[in-house]
N, C-alpha and C. Protein backbone atom coordinates (compact mmCIF):
# COMPACT_ATOMS: atom_id res chain seq x y z
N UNK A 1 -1.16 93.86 84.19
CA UNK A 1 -2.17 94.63 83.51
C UNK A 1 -2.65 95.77 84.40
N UNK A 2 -2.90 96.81 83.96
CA UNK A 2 -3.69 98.11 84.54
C UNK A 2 -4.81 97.57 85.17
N UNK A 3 -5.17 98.48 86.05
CA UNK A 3 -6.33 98.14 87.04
C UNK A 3 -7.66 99.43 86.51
N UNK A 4 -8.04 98.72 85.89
CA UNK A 4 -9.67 99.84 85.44
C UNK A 4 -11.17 99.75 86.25
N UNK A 5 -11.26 100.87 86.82
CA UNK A 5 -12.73 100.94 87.14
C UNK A 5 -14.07 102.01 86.57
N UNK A 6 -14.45 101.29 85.73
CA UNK A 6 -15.38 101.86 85.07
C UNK A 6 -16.74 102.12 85.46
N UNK A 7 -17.34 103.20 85.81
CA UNK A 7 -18.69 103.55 85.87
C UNK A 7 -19.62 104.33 85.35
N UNK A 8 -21.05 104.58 86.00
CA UNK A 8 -21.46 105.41 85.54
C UNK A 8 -22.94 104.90 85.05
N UNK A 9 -23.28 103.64 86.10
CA UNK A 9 -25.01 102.99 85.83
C UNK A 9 -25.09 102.91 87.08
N UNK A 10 -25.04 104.06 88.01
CA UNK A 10 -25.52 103.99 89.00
C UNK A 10 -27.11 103.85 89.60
N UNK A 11 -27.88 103.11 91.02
CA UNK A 11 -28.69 103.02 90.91
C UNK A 11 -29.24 103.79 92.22
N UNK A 12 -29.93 104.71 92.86
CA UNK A 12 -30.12 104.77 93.91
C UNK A 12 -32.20 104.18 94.11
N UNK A 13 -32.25 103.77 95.14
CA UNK A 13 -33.65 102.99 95.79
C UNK A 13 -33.84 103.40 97.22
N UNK A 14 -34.83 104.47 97.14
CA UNK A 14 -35.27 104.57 98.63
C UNK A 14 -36.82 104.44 98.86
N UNK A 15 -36.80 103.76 100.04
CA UNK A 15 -38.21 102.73 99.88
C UNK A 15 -38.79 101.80 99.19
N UNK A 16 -38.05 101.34 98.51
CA UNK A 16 -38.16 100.36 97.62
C UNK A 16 -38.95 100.68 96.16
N UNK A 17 -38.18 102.25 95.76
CA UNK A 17 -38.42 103.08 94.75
C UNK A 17 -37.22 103.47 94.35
N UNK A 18 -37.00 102.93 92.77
CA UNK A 18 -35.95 103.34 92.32
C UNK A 18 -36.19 105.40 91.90
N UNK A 19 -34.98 105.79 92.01
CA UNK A 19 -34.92 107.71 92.21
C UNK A 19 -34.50 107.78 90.52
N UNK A 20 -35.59 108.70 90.12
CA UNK A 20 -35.69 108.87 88.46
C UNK A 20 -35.05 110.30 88.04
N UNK A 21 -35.57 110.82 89.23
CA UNK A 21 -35.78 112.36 89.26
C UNK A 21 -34.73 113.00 89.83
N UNK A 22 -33.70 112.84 89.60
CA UNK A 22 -32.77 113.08 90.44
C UNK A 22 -31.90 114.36 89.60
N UNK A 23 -31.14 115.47 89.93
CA UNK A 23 -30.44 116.66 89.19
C UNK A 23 -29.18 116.24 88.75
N UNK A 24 -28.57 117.44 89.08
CA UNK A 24 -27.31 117.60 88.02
C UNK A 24 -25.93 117.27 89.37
N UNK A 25 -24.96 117.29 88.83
CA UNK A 25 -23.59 116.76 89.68
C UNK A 25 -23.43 116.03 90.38
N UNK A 26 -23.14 116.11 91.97
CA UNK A 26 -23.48 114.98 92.70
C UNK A 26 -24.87 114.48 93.15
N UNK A 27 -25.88 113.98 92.60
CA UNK A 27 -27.22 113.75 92.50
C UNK A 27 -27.24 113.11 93.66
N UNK A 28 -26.48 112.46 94.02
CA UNK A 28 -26.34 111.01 95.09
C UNK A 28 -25.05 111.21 95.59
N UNK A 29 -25.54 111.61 97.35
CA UNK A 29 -24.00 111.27 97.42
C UNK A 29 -24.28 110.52 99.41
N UNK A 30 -23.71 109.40 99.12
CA UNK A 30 -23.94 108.81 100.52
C UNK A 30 -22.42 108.95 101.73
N UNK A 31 -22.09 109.61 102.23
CA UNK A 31 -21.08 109.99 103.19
C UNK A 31 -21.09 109.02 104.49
N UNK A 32 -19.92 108.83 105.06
CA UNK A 32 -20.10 108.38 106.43
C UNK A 32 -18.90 109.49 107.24
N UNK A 33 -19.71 110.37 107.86
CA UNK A 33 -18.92 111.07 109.01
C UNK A 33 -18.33 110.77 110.14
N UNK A 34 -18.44 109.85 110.77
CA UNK A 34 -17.91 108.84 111.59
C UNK A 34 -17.08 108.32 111.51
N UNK A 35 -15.77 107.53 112.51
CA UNK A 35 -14.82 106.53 112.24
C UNK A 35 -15.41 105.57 113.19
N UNK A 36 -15.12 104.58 112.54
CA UNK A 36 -15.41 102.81 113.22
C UNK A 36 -15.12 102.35 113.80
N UNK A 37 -13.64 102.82 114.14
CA UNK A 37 -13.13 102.70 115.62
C UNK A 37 -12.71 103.95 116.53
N UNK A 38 -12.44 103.88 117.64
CA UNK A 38 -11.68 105.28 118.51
C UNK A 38 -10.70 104.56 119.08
N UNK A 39 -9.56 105.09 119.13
CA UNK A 39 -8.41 104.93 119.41
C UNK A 39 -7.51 105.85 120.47
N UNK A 40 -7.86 105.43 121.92
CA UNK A 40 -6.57 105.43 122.98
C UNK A 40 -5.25 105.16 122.88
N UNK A 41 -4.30 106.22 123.38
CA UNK A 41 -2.97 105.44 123.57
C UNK A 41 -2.75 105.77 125.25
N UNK A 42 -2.47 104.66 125.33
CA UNK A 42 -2.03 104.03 126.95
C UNK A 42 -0.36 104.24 127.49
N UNK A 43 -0.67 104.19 128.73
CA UNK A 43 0.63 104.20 129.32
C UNK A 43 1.72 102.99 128.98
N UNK A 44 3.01 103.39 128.94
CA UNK A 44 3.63 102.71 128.30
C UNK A 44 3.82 101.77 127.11
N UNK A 45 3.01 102.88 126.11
CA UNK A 45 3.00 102.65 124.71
C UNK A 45 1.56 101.94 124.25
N UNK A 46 0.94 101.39 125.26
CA UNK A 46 -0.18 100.47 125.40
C UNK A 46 -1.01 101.04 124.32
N UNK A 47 -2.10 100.35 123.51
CA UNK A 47 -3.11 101.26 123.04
C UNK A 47 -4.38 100.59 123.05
N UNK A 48 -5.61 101.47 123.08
CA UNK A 48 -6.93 101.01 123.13
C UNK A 48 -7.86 100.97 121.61
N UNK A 49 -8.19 100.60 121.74
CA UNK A 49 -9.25 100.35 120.27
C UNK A 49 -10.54 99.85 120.40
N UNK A 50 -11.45 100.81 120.31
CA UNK A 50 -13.19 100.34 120.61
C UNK A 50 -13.83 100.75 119.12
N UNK A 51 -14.93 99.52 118.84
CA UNK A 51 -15.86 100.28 117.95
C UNK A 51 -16.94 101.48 118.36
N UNK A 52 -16.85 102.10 117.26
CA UNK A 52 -17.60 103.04 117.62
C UNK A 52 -18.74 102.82 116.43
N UNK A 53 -19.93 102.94 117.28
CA UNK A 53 -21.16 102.02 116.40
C UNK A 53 -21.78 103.58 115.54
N UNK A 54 -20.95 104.90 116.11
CA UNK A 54 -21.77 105.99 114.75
C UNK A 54 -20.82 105.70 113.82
N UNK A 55 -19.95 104.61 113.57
CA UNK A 55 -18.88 104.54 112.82
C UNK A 55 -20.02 104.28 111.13
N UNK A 56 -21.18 103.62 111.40
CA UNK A 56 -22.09 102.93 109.93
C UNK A 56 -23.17 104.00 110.15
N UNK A 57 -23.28 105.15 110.98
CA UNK A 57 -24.22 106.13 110.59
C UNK A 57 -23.95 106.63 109.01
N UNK A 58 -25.08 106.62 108.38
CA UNK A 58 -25.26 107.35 107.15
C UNK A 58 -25.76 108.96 106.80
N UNK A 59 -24.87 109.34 105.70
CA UNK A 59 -25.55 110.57 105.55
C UNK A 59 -26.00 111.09 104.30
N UNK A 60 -26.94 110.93 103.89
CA UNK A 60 -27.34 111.26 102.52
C UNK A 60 -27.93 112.13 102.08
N UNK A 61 -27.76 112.60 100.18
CA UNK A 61 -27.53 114.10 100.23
C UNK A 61 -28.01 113.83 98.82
N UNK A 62 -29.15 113.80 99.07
CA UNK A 62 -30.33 113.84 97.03
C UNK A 62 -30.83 115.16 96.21
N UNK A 63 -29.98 115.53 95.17
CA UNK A 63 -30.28 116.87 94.46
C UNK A 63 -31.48 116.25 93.11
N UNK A 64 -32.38 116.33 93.59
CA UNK A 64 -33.66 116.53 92.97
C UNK A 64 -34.28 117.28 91.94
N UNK A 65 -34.83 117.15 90.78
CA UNK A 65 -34.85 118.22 89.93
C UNK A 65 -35.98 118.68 90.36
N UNK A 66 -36.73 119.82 90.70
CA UNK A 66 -37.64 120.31 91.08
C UNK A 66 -39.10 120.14 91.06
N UNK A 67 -39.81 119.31 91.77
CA UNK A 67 -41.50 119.44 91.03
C UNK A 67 -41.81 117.88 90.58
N UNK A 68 -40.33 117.45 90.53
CA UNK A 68 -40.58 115.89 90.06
C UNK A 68 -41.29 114.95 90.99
N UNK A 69 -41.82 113.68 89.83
CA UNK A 69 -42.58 112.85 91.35
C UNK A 69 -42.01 112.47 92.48
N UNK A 70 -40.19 112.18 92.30
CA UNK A 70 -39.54 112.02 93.40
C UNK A 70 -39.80 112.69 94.27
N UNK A 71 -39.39 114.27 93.93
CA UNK A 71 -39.46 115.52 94.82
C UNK A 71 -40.90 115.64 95.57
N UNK A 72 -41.21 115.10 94.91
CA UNK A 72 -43.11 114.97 95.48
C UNK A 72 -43.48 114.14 96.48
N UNK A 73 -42.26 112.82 96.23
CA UNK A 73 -42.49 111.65 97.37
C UNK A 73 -41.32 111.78 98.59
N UNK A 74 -40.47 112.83 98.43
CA UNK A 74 -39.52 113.29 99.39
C UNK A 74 -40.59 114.33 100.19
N UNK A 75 -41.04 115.05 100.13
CA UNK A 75 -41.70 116.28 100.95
C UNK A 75 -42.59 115.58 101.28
N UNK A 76 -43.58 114.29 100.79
CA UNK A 76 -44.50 113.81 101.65
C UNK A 76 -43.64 113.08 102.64
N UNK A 77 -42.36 112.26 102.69
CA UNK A 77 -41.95 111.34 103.85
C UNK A 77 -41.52 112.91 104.53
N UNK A 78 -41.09 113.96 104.34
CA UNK A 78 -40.52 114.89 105.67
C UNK A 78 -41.85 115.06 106.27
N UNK A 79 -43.27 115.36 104.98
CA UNK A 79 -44.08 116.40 105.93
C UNK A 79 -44.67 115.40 107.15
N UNK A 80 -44.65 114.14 106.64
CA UNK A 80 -45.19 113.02 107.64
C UNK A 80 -44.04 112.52 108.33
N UNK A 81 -43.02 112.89 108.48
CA UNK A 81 -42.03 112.77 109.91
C UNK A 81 -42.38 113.92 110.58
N UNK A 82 -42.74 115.21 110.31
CA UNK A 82 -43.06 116.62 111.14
C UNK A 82 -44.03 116.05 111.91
N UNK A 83 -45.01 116.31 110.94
CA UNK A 83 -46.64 116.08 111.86
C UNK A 83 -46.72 114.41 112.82
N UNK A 84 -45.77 113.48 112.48
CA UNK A 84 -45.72 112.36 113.32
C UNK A 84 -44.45 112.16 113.59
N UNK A 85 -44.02 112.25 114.28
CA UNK A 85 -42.40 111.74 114.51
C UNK A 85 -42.27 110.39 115.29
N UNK A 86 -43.90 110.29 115.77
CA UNK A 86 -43.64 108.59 117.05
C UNK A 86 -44.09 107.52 116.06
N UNK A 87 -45.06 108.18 114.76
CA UNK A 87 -45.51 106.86 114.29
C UNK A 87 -44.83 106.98 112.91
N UNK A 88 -43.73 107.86 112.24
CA UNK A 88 -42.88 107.70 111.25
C UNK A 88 -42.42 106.38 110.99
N UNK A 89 -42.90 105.62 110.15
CA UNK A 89 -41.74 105.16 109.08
C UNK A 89 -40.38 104.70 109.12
N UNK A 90 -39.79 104.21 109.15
CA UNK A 90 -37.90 104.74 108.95
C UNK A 90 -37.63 104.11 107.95
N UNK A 91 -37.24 105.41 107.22
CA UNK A 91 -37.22 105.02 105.43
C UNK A 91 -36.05 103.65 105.33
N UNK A 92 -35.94 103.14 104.39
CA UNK A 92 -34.80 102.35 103.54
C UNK A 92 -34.27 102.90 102.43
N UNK A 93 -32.85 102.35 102.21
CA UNK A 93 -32.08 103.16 100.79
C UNK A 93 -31.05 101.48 100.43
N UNK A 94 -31.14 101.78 99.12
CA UNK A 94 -30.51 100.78 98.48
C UNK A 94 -29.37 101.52 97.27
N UNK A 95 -27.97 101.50 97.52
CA UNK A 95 -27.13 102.12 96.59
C UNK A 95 -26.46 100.88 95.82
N UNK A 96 -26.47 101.37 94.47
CA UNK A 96 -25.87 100.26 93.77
C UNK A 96 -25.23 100.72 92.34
N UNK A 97 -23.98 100.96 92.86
CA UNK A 97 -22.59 101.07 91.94
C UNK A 97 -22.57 100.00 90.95
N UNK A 98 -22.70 99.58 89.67
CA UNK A 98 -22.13 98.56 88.82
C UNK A 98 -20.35 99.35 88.06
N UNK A 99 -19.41 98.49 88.66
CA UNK A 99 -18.20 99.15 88.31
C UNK A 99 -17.38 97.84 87.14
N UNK A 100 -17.07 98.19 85.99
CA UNK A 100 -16.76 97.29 85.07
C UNK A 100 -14.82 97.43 85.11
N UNK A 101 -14.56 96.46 84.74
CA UNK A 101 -12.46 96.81 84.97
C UNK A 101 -12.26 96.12 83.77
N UNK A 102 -13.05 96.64 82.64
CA UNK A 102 -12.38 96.90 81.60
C UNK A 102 -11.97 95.76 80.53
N UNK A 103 -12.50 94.50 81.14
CA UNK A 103 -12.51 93.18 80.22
C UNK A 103 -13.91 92.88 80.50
N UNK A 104 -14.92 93.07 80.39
CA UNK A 104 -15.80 92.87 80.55
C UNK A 104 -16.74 92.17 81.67
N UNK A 105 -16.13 91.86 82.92
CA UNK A 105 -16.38 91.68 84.05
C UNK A 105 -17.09 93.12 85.01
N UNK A 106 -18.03 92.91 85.55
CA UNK A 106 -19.09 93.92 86.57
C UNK A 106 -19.05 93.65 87.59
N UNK A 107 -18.58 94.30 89.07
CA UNK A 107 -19.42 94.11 90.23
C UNK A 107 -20.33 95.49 90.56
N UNK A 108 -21.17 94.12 91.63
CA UNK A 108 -22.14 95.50 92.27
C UNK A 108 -21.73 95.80 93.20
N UNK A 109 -21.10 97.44 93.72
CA UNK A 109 -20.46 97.86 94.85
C UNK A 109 -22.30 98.12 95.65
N UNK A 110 -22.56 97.69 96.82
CA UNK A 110 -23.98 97.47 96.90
C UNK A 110 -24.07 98.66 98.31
N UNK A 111 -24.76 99.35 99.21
CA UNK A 111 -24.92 100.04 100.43
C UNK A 111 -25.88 100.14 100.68
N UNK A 112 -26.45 98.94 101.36
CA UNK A 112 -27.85 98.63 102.19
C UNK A 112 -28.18 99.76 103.40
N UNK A 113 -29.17 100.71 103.24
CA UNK A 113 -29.23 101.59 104.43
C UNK A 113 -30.37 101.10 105.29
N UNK A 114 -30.56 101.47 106.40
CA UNK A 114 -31.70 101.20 107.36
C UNK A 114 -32.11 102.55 108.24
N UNK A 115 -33.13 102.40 108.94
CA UNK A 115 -33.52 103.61 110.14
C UNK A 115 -33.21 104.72 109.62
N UNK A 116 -33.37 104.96 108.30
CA UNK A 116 -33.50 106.46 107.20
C UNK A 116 -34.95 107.55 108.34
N UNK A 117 -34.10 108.71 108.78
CA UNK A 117 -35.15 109.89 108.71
C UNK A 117 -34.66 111.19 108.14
N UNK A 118 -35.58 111.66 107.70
CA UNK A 118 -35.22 112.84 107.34
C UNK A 118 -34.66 114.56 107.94
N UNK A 119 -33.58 114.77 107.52
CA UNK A 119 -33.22 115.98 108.46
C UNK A 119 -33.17 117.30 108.03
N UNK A 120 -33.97 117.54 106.74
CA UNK A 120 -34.15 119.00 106.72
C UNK A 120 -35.13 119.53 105.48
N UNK A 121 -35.29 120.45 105.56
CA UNK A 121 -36.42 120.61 104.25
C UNK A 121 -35.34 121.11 103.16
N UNK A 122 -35.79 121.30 101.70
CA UNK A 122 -34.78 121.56 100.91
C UNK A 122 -34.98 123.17 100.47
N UNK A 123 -33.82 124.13 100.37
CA UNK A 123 -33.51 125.30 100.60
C UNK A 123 -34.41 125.58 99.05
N UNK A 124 -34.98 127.18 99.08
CA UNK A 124 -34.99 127.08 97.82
C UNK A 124 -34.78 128.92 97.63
N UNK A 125 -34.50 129.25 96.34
CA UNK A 125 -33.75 130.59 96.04
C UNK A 125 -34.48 131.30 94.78
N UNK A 126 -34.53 132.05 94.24
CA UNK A 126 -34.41 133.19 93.31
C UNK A 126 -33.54 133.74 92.98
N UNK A 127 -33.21 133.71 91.63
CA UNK A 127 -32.00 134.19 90.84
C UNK A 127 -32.07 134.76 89.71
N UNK A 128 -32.24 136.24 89.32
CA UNK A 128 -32.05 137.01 88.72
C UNK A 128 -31.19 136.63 87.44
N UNK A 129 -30.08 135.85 87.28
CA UNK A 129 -29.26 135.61 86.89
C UNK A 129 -29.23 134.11 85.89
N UNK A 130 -30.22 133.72 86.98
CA UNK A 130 -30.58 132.40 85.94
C UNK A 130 -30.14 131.12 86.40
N UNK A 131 -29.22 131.12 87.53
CA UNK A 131 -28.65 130.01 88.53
C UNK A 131 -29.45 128.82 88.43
N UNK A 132 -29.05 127.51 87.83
CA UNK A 132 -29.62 126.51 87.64
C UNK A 132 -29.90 125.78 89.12
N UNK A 133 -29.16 125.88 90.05
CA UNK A 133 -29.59 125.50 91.50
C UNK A 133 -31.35 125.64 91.88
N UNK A 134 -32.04 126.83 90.99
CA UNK A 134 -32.98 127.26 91.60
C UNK A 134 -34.11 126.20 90.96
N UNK A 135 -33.83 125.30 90.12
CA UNK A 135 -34.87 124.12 89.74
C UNK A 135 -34.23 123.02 90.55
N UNK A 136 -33.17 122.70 91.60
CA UNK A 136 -32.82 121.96 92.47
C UNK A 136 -33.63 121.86 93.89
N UNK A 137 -34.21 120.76 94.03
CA UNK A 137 -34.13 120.76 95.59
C UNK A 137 -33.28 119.60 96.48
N UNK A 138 -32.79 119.82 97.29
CA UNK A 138 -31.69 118.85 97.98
C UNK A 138 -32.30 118.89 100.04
N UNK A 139 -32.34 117.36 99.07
CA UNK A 139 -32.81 116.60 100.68
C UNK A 139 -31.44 115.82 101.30
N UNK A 140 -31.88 116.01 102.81
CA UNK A 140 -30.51 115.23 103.50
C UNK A 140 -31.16 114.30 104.40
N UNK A 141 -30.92 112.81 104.28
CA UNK A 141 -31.36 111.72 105.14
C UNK A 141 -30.14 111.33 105.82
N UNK A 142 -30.35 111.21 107.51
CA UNK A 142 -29.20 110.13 107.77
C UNK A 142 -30.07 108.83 108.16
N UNK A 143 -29.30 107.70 107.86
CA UNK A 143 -29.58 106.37 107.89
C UNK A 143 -28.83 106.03 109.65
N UNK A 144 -29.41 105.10 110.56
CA UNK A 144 -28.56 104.50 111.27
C UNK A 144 -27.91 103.71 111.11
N UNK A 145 -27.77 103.11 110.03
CA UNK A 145 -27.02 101.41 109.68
C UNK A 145 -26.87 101.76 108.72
N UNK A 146 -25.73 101.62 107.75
CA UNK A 146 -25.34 100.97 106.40
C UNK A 146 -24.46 99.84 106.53
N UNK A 147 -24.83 99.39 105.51
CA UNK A 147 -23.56 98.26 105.18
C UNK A 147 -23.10 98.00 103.74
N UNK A 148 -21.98 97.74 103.98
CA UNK A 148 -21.44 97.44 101.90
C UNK A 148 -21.22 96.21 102.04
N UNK A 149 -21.51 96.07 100.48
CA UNK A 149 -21.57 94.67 100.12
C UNK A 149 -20.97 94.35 98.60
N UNK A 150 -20.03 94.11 98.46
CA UNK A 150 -19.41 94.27 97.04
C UNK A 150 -19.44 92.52 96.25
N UNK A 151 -19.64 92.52 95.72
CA UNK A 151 -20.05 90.64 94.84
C UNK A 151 -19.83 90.95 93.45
C-alpha cells in the first residue's frame, strides 16, 4: 500500500499559549542549523565522530498578523528581554504536527523547545503598492534545546 501523510492541524504553543494570530505561508517554521555530529577523518582511513550539542539549537521564525494579541504578547517578551536580559524569562515552545496516513490513524509529530530568547524585533515597511507583508510582523526565537517526539 502507498505511504500517505496527511496534514494541516497544526499547533504551535509558546509559553504555554496556544499562537491564534499567526499570518499567511510559512506562519511557523522551526529550523535546526546545526549538525549533531562533527566528523574527522583520521590517518589511515580512521574517523572521528563527536556530538555536537548546537546540533538541538532551535530556530524559530513566527509571521504574525499585525496588531494581534499574539503580536502584542511577542513585543512584550522582546521589550522585557531588552530592558532585563539577567532577570528574563526563557520562553518555552511546544510544536505539534497531527499527520494522518490515510486510513484513519494520527500521530503527533511533537518538538518540545526550551531556553527560548528572543533575537530580533520584527521589520516593518510601507508599500505604495499594497504588499500584504506590510500587516506581517515576523519574530525570530532561538531555543537551546529541542527535542522530537513522535507517538
Amino acid at each position: 500500500m502507498d505511504q500517505v501523510a496527511l496534514c494541516g492541524t497544526d499547533t504551535i504553543i509558546i509559553n504555554n499559549i496556544v499562537q491564534s494570530g499567526l499570518g499567511d505561508a510559512d506562519a511557523g517554521l522551526l529550523e535546526f542549523p546545526n549538525d549533531v555530529a562533527n566528523i574527522k577523518k583520521g590517518k589511515e582511513g580512521n574517523m572521528i565522530a563527536a556530538l555536537n550539542q548546537l546540533g538541538t539549537l532551535g530556530e524559530l521564525t513566527l509571521r504574525y498578523l499585525r496588531g494581534t494579541a499574539d503580536d502584542k504578547t511577542m513585543n512584550s517578551i522582546v521589550a522585557n528581554f531588552i530592558s532585563n536580559p539577567s532577570g528574563f524569562v526563557m520562553m518555552t515552545g511546544e510544536f505539534i504536527k497531527k499527520v494522518g496516513d490515510g486510513t484513519g490513524k494520527v500521530i503527533s509529530d511533537n518538538y518540545i523547545a526550551s531556553s527560548g530568547v528572543p533575537m530580533r524585533l520584527p521589520n516593518v515597511k510601507s508599500n505604495a503598492e499594497g504588499d500584504p507583508d506590510q500587516g506581517i510582523a515576523v519574530y525570530k526565537i532561538k531555543f537551546g534545546k529541542v527535542a522530537r517526539i513522535i507517538t
